[in-house]
PDB file of N, CA and C in Angstrom:
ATOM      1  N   UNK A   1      82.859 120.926 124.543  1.00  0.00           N
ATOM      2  CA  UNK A   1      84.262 120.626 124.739  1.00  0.00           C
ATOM      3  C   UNK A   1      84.836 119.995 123.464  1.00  0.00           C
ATOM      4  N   UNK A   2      85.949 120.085 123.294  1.00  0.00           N
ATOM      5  CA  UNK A   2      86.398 120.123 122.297  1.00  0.00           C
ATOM      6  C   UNK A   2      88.483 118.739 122.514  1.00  0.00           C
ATOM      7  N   UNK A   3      88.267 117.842 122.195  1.00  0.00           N
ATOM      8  CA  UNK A   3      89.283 117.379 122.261  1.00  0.00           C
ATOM      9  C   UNK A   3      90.581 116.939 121.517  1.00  0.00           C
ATOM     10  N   UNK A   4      91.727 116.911 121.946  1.00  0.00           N
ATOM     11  CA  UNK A   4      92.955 116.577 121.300  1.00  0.00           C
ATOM     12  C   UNK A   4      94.407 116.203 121.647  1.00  0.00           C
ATOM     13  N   UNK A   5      95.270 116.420 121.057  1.00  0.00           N
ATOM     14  CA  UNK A   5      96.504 115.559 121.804  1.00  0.00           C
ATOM     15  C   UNK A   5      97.784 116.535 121.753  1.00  0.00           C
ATOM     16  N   UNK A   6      99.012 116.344 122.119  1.00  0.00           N
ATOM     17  CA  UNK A   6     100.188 116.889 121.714  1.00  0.00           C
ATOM     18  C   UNK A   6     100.948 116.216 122.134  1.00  0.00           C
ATOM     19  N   UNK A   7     102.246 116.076 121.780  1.00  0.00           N
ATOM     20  CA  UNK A   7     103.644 115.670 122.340  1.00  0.00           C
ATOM     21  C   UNK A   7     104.648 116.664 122.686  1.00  0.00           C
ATOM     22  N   UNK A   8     105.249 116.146 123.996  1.00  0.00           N
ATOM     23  CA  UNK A   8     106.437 116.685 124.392  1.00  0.00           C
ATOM     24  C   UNK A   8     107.345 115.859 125.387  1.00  0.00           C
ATOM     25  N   UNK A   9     108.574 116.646 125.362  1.00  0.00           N
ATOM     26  CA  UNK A   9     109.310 116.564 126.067  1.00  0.00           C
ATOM     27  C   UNK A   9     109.379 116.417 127.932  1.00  0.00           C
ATOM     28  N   UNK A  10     108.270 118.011 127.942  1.00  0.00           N
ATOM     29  CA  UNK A  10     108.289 118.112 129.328  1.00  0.00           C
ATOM     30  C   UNK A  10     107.289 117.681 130.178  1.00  0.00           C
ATOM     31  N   UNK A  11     107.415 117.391 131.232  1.00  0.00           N
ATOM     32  CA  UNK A  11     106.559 116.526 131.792  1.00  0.00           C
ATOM     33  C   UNK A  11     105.316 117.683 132.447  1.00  0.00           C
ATOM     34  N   UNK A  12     104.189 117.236 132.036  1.00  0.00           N
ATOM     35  CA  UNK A  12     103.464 118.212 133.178  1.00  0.00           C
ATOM     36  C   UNK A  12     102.481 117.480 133.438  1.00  0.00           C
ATOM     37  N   UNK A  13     101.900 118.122 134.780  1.00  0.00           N
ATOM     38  CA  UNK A  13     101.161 117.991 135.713  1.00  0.00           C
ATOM     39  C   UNK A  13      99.308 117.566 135.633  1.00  0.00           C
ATOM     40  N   UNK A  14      98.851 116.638 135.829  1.00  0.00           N
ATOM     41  CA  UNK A  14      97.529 116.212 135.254  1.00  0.00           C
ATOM     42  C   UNK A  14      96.702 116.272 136.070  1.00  0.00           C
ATOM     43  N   UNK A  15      96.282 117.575 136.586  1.00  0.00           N
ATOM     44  CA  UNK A  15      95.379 118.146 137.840  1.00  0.00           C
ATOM     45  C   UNK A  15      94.104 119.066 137.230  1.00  0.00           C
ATOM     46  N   UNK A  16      93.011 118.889 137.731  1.00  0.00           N
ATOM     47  CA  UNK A  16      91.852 119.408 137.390  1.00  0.00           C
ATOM     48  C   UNK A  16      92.203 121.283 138.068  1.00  0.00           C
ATOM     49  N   UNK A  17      93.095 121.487 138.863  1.00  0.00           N
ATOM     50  CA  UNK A  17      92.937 122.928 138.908  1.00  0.00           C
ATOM     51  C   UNK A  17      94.023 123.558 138.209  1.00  0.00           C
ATOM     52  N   UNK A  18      94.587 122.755 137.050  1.00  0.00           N
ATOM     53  CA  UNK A  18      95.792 123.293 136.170  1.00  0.00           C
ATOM     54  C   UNK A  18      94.553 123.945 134.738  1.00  0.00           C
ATOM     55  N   UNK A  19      95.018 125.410 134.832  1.00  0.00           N
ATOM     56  CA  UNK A  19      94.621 125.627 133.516  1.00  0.00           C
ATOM     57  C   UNK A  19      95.430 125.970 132.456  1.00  0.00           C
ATOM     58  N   UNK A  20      95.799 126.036 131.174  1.00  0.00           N
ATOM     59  CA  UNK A  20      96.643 126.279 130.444  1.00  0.00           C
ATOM     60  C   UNK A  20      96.407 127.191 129.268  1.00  0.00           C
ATOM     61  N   UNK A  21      96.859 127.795 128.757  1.00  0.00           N
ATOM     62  CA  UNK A  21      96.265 128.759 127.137  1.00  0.00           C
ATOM     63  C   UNK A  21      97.052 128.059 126.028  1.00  0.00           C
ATOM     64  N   UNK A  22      96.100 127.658 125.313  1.00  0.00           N
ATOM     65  CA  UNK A  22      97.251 126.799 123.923  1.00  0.00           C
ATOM     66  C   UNK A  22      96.932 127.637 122.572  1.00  0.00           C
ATOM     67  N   UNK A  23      97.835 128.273 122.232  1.00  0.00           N
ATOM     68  CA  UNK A  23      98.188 128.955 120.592  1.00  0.00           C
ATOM     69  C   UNK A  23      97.984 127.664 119.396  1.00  0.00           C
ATOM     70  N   UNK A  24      97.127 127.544 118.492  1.00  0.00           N
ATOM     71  CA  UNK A  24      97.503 127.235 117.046  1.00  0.00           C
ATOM     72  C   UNK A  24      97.265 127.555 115.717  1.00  0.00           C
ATOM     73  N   UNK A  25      97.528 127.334 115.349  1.00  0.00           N
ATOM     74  CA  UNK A  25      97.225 127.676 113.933  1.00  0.00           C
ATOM     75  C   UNK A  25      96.125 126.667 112.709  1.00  0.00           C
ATOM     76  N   UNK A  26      95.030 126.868 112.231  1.00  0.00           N
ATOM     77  CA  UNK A  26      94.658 125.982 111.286  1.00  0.00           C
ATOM     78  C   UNK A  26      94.287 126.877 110.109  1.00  0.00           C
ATOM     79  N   UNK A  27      94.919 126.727 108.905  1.00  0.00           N
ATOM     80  CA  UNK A  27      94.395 126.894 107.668  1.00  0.00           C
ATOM     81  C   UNK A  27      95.178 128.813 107.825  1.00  0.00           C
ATOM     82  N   UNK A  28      95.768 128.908 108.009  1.00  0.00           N
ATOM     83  CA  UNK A  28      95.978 130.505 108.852  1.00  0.00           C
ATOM     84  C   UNK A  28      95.145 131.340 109.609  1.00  0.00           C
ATOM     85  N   UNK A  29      94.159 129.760 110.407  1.00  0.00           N
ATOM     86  CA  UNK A  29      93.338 130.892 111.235  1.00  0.00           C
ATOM     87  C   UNK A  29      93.648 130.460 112.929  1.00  0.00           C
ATOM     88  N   UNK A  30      94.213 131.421 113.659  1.00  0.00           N
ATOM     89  CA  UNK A  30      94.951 131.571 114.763  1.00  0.00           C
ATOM     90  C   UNK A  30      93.998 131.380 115.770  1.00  0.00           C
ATOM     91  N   UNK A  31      94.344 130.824 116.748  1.00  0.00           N
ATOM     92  CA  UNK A  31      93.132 130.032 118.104  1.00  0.00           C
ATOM     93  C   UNK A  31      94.067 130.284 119.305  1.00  0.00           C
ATOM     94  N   UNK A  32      93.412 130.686 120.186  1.00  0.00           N
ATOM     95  CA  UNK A  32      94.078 131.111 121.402  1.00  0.00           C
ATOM     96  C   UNK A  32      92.935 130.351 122.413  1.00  0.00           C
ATOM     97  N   UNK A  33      93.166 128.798 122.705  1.00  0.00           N
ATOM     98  CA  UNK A  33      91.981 128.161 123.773  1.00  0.00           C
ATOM     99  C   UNK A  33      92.598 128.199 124.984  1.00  0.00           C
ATOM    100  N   UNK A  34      91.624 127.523 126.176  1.00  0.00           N
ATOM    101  CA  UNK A  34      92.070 127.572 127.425  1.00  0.00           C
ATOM    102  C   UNK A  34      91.679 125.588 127.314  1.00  0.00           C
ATOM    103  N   UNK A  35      92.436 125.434 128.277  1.00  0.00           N
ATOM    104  CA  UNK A  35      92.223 123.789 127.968  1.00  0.00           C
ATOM    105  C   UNK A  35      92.729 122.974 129.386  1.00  0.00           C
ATOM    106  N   UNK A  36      92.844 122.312 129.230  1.00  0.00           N
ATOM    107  CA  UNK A  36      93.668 121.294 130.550  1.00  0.00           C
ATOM    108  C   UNK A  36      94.154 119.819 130.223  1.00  0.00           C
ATOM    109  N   UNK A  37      94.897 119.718 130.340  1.00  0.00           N
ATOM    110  CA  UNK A  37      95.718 118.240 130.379  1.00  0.00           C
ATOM    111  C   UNK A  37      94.944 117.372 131.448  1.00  0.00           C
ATOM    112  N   UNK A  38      94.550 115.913 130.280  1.00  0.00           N
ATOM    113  CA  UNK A  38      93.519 115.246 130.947  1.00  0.00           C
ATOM    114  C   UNK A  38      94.146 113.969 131.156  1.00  0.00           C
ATOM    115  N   UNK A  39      95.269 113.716 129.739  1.00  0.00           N
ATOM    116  CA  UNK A  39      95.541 112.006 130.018  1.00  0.00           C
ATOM    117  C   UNK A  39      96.919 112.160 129.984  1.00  0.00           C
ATOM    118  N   UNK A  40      98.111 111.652 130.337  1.00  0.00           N
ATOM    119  CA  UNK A  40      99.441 111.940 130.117  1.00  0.00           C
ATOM    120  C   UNK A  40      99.676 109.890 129.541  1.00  0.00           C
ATOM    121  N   UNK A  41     100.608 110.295 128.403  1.00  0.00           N
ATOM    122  CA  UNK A  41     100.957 108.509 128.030  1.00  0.00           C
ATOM    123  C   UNK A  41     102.728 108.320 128.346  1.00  0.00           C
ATOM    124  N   UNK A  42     103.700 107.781 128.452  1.00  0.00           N
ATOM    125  CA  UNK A  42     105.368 108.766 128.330  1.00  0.00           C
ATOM    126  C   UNK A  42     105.078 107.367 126.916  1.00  0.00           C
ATOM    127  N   UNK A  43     105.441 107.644 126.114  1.00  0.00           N
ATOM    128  CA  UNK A  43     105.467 107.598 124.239  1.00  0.00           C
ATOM    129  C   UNK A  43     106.743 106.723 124.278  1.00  0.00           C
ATOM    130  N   UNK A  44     107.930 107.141 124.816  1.00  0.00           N
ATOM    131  CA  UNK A  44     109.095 106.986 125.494  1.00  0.00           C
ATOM    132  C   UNK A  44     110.032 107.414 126.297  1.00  0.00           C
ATOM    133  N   UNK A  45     111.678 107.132 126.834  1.00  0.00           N
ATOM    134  CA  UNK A  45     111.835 107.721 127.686  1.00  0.00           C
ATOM    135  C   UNK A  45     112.001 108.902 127.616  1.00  0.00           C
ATOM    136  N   UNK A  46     111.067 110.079 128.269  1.00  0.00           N
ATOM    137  CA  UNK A  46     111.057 111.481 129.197  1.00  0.00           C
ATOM    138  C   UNK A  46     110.391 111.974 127.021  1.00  0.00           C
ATOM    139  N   UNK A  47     109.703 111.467 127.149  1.00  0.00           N
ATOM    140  CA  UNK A  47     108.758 111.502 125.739  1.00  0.00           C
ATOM    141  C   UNK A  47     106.835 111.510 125.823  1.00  0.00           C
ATOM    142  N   UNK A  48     106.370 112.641 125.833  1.00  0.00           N
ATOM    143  CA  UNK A  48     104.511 112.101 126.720  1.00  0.00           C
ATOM    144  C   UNK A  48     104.092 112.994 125.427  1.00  0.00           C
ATOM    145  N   UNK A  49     102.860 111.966 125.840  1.00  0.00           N
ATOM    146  CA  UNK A  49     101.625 112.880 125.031  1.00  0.00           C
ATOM    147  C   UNK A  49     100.503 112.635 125.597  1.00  0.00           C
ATOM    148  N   UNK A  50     100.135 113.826 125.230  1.00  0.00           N
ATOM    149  CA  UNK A  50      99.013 114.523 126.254  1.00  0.00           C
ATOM    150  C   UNK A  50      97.762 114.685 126.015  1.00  0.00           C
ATOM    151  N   UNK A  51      96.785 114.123 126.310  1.00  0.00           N
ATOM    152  CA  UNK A  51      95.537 114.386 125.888  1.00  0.00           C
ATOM    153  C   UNK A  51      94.814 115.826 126.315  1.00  0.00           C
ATOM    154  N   UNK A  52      94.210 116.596 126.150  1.00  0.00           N
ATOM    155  CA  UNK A  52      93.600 117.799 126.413  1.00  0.00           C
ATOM    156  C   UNK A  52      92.202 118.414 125.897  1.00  0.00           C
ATOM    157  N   UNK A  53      91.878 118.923 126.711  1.00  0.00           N
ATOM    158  CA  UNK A  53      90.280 119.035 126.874  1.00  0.00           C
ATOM    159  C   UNK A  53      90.451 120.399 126.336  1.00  0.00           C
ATOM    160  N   UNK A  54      89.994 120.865 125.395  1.00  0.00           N
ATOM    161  CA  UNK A  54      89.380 122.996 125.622  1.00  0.00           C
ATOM    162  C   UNK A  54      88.240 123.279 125.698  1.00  0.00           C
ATOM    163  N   UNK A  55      88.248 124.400 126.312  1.00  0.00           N
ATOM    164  CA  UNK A  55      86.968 124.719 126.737  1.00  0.00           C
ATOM    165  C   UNK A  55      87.007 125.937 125.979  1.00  0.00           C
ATOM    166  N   UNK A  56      85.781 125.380 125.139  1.00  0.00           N
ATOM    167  CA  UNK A  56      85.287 126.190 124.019  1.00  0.00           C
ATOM    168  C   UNK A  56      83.903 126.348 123.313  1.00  0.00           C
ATOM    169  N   UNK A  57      83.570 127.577 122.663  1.00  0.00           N
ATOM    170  CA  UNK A  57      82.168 128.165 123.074  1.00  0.00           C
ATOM    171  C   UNK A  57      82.130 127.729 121.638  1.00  0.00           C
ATOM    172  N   UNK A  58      80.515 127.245 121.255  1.00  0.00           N
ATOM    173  CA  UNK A  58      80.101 126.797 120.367  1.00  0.00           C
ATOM    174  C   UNK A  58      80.526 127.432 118.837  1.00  0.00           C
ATOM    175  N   UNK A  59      80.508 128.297 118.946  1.00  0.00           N
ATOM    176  CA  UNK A  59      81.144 129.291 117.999  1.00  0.00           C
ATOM    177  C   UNK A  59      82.519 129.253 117.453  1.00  0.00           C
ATOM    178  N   UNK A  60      83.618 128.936 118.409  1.00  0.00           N
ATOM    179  CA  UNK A  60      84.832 128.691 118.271  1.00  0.00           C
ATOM    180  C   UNK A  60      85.102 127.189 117.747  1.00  0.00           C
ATOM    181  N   UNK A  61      84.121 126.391 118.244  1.00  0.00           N
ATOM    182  CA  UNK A  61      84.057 124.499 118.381  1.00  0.00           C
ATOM    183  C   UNK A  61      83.815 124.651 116.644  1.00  0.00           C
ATOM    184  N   UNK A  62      82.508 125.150 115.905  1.00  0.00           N
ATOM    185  CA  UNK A  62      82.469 125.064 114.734  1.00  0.00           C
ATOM    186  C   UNK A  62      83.287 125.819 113.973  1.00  0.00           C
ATOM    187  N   UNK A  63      83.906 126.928 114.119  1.00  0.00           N
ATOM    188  CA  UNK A  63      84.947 127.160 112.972  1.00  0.00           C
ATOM    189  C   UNK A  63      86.222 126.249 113.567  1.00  0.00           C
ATOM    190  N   UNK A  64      86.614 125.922 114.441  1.00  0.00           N
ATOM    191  CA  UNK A  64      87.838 125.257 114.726  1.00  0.00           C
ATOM    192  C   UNK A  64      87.188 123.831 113.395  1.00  0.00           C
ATOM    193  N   UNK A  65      86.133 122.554 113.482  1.00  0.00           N
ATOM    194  CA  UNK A  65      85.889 121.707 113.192  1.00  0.00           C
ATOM    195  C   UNK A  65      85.866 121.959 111.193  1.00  0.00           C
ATOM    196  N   UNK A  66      84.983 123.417 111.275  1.00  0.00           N
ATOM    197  CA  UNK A  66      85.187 123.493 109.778  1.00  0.00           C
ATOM    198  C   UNK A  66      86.914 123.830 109.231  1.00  0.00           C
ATOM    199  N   UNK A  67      87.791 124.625 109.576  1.00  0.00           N
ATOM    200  CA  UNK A  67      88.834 124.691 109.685  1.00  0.00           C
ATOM    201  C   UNK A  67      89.698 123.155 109.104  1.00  0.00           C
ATOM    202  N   UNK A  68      89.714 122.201 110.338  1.00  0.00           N
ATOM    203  CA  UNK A  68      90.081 120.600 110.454  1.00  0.00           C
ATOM    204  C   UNK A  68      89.456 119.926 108.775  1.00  0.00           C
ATOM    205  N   UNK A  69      88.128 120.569 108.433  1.00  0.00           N
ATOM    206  CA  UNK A  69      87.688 119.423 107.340  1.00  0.00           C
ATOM    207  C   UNK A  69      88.559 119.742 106.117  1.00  0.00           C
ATOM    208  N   UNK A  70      88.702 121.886 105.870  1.00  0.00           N
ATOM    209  CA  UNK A  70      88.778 122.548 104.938  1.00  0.00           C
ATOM    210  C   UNK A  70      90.349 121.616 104.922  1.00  0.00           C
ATOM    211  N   UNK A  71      91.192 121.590 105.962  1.00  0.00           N
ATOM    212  CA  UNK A  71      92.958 121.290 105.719  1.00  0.00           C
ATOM    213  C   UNK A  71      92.740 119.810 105.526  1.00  0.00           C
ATOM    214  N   UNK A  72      91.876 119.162 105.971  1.00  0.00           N
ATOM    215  CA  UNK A  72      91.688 117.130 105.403  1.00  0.00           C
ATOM    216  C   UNK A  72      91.470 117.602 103.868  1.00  0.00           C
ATOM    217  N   UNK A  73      90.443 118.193 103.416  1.00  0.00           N
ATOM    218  CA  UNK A  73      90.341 118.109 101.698  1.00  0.00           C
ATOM    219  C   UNK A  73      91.567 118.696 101.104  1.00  0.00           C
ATOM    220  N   UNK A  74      92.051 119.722 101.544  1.00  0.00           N
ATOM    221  CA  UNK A  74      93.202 120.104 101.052  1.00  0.00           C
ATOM    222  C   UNK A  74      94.355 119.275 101.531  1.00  0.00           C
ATOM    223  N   UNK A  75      94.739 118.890 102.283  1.00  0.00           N
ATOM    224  CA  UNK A  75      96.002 117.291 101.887  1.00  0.00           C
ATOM    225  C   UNK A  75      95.479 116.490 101.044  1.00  0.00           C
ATOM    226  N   UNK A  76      94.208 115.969 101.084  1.00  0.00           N
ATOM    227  CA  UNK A  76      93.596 114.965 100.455  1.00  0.00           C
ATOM    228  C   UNK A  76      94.116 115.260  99.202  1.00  0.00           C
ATOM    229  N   UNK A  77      94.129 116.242  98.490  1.00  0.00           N
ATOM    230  CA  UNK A  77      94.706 117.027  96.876  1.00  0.00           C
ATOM    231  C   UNK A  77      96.297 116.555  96.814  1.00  0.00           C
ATOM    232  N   UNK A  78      97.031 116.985  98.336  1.00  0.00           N
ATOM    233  CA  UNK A  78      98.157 118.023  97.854  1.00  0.00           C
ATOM    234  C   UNK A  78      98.706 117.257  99.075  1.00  0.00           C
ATOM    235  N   UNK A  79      99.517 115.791  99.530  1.00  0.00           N
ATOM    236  CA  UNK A  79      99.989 115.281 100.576  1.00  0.00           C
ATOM    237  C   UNK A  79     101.011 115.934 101.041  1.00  0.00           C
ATOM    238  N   UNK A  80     101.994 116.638 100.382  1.00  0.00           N
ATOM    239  CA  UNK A  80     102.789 117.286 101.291  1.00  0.00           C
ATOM    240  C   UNK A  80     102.699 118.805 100.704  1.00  0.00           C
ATOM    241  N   UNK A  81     102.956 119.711 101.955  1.00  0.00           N
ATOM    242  CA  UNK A  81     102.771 121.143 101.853  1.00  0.00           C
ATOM    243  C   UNK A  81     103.258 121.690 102.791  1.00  0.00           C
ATOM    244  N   UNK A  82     104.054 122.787 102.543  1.00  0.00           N
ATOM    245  CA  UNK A  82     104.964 123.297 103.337  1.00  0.00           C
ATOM    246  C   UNK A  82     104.292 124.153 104.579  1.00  0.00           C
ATOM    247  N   UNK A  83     102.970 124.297 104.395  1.00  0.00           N
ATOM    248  CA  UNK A  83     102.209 124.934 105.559  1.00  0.00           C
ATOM    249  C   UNK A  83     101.592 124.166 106.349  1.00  0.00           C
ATOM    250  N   UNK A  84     101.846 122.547 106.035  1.00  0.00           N
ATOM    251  CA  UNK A  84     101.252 121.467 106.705  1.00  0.00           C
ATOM    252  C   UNK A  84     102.448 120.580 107.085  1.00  0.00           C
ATOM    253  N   UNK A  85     103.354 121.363 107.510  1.00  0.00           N
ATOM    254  CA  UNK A  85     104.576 119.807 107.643  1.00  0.00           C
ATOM    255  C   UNK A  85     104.126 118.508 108.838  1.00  0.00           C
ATOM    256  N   UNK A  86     104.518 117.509 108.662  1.00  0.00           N
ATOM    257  CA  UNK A  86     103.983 116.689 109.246  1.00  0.00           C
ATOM    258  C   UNK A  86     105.310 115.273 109.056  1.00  0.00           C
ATOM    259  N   UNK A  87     105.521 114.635 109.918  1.00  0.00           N
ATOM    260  CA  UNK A  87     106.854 113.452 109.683  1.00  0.00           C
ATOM    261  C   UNK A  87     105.631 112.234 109.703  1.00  0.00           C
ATOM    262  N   UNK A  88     106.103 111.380 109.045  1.00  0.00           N
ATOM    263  CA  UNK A  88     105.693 109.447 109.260  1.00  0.00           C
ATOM    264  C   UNK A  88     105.480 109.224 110.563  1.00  0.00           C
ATOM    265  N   UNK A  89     106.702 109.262 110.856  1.00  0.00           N
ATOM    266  CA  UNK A  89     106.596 108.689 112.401  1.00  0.00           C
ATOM    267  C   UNK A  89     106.854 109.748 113.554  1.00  0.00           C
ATOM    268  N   UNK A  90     105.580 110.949 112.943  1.00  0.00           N
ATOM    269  CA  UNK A  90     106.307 111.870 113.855  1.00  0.00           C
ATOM    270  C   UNK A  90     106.466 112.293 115.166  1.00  0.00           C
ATOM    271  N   UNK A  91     105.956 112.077 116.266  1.00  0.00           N
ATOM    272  CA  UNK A  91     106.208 112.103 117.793  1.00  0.00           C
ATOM    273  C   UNK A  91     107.652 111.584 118.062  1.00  0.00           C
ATOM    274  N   UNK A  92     107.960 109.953 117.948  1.00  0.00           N
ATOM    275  CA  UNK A  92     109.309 109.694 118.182  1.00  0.00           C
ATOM    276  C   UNK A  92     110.374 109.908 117.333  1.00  0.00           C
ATOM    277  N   UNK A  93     110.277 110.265 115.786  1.00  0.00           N
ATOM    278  CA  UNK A  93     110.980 111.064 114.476  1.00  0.00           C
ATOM    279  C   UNK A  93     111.180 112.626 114.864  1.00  0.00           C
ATOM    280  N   UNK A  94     110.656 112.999 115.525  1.00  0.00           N
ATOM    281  CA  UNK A  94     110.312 114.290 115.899  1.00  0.00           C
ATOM    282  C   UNK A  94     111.395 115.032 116.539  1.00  0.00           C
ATOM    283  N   UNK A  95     111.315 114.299 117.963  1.00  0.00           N
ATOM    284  CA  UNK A  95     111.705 114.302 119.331  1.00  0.00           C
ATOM    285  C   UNK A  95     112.994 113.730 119.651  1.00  0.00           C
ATOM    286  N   UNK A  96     112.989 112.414 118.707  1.00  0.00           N
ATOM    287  CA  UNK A  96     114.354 111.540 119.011  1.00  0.00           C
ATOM    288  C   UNK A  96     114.742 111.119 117.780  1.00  0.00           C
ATOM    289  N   UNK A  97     115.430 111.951 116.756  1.00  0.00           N
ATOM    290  CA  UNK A  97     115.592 111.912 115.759  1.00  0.00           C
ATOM    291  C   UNK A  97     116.780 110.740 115.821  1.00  0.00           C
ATOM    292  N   UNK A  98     116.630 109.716 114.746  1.00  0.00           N
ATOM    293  CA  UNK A  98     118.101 108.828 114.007  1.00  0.00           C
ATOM    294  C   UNK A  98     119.143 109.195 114.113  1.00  0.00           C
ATOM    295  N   UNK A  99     120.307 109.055 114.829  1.00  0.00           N
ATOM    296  CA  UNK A  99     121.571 109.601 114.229  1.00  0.00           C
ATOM    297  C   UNK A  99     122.784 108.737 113.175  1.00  0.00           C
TER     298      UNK A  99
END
């Protein structure tokens, strides 16, 4: 198993018979997991983040992990990059931008 987080807006449901398919992207290599929402936090108001489990076959677990190190050494070089955008404070910068 393989773990991680996200933020959103919408509220969902934190049930062991919810399954979900999550799309991402690392390094331009495209992942299509199956996973489930394990911890819900609300960040702020109608604002959550979500902890999530995937269930993933050893094979997928190590290129996903080598993937994660290859994009840490490469920021480590190069802090901002337009294929890595990323905000300071980004969940509530994100979501509930300054006006």
């Amino acid at each position: 198993m393989v773990e991680s987080s996200f933020t959103g807006k919408m509220e969902l449901p934190i049930r062991q018979d919810v399954m979900m398919k999550f799309y991402f992207e690392i390094n331009g290599q495209q992942f299509e997991l199956p996973g489930q929402c394990r911890r819900k936090t609300e960040l702020k108001e109608k604002l959550y983040q979500y902890g999530v489990e995937f269930m993933v076959k050893e094979k997928e677990r190590d290129q996903i992990i080598s993937d994660l190190h290859d994009m840490q050494i490469h920021l480590k070089d190069h802090p901002y990059n337009p294929l890595y955008p990323y905000f300071k404070d980004a969940d509530t910068e994100y979501f509930h931008p300054r006006a």
